[in-house]
Structures are given as structure tokens and as C-alpha cells.
Protein backbone atom coordinates (compact mmCIF):
# COMPACT_ATOMS: atom_id res chain seq x y z
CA UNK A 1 -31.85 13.67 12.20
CA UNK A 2 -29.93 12.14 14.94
CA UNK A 3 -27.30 10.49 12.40
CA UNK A 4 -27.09 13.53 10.95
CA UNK A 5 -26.00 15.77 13.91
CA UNK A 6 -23.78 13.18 14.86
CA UNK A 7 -21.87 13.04 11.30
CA UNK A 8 -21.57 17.02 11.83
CA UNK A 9 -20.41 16.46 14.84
CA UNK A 10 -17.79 14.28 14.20
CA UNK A 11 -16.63 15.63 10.84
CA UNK A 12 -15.77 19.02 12.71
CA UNK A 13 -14.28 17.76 15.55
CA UNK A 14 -11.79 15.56 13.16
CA UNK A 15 -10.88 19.16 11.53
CA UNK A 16 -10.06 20.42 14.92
CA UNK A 17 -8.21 17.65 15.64
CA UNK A 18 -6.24 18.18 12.40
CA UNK A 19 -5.82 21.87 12.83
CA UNK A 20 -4.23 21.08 16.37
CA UNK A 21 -1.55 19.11 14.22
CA UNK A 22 -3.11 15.57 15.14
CA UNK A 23 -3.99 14.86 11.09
CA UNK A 24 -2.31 11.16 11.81
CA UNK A 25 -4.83 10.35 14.66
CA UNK A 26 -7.89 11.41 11.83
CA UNK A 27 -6.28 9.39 9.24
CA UNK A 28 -5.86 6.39 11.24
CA UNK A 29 -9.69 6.19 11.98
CA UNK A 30 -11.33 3.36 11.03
CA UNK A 31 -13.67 3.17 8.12
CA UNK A 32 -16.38 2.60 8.91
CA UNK A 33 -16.16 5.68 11.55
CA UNK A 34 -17.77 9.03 11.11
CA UNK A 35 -14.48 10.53 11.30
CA UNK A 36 -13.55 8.95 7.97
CA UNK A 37 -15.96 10.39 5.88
CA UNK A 38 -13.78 14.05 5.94
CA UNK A 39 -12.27 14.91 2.81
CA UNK A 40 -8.51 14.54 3.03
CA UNK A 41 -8.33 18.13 1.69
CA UNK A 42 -9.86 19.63 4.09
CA UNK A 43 -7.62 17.80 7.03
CA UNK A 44 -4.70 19.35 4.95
CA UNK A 45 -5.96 22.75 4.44
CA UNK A 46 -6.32 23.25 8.65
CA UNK A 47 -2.61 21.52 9.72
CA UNK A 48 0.08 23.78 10.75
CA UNK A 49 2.85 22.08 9.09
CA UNK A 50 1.50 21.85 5.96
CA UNK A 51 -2.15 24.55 4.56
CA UNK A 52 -3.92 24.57 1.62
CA UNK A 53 -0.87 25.03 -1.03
CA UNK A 54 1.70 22.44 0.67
CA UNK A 55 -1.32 20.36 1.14
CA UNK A 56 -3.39 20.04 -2.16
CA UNK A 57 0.37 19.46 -3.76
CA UNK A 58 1.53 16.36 -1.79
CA UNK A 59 -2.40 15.19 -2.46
CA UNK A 60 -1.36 15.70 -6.20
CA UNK A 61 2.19 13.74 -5.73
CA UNK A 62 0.09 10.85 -3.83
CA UNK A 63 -2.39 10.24 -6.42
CA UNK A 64 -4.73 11.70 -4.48
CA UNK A 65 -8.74 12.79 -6.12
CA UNK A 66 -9.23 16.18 -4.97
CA UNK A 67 -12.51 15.10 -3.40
CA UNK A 68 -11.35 12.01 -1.73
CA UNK A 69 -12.42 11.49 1.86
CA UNK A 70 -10.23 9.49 4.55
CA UNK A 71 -12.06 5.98 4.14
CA UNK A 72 -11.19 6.09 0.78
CA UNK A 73 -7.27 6.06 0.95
CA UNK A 74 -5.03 3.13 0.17
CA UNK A 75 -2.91 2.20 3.07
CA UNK A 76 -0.02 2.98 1.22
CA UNK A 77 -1.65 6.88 0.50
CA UNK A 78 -2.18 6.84 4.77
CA UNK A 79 1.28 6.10 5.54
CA UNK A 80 2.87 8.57 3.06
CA UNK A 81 0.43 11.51 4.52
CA UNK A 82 1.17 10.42 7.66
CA UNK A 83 5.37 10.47 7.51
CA UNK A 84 4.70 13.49 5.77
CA UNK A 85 2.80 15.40 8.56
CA UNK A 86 4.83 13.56 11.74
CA UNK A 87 8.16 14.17 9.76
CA UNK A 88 7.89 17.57 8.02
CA UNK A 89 11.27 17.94 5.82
């Protein structure tokens, strides 16, 4: 039960952290982190710069599953979400 709470714990405090406009600091977490197991949607839906429409769209342009959760990104996917979010055009 432990492991549990502490996978809660973590995945809600990485959505904070994204709705605060710190998505890059999520993304860059490494795998095997608890962090990392957030879906990339849900990072999206909570940033300033981008929300739920702006978000699920550049997921769609990136090749991005719907369901896909941060460990699961190609480094090339991280970067691209990343300039997108530090460098909003």
C-alpha cells in the first residue's frame, strides 16, 4: 500500500508542477521515476501556455498515443514538447 500512496503522490505533484508551467522539469524525469508514469496528456491539459485543445493537437503532430505516459516518449518526442512549452510561438 505504501508503493501505492507514493505513486499517487508523485503523479499529482508532477501535475502541479506542470500546471505551474514547469511541464519540462516532469518530462525530463527519469524513467524509471514515479514521476514518469503520468500520461503526457494530462501534463498538457494543466499548462498555462498550452490546455487541453493546444495540447492534445501538438500530441497529434508529434506522433503522440493519446494514452502515452512520460517514460514512454522518444527523446526526440521530449525535446519537441519541451521547445514547444519553453518557447511558445
Amino acid at each position: 500500500m505504501e508503493v501505492v500512496a507514493q505513486l499517487r503522490t508523485s503523479r499529482v505533484g508532477a501535475v502541479l508542477e506542470s500546471s505551474k508551467g514547469n511541464v519540462a522539469s516532469v518530462l525530463e524525469a527519469h524513467h524509471d521515476s514515479y514521476e514518469a508514469q503520468v500520461y503526457v496528456v494530462k501534463l498538457l491539459d494543466v499548462s498555462p501556455r498550452l490546455g487541453k485543445v493546444a495540447g492534445r493537437r501538438l500530441m497529434a503532430d508529434l506522433g503522440i498515443a493519446p494514452l502515452a505516459r512520460v517514460y514512454e516518449l522518444t527523446e526526440a518526442q521530449r525535446r519537441a514538447l519541451i521547445d514547444v512549452v519553453e518557447n511558445p510561438r
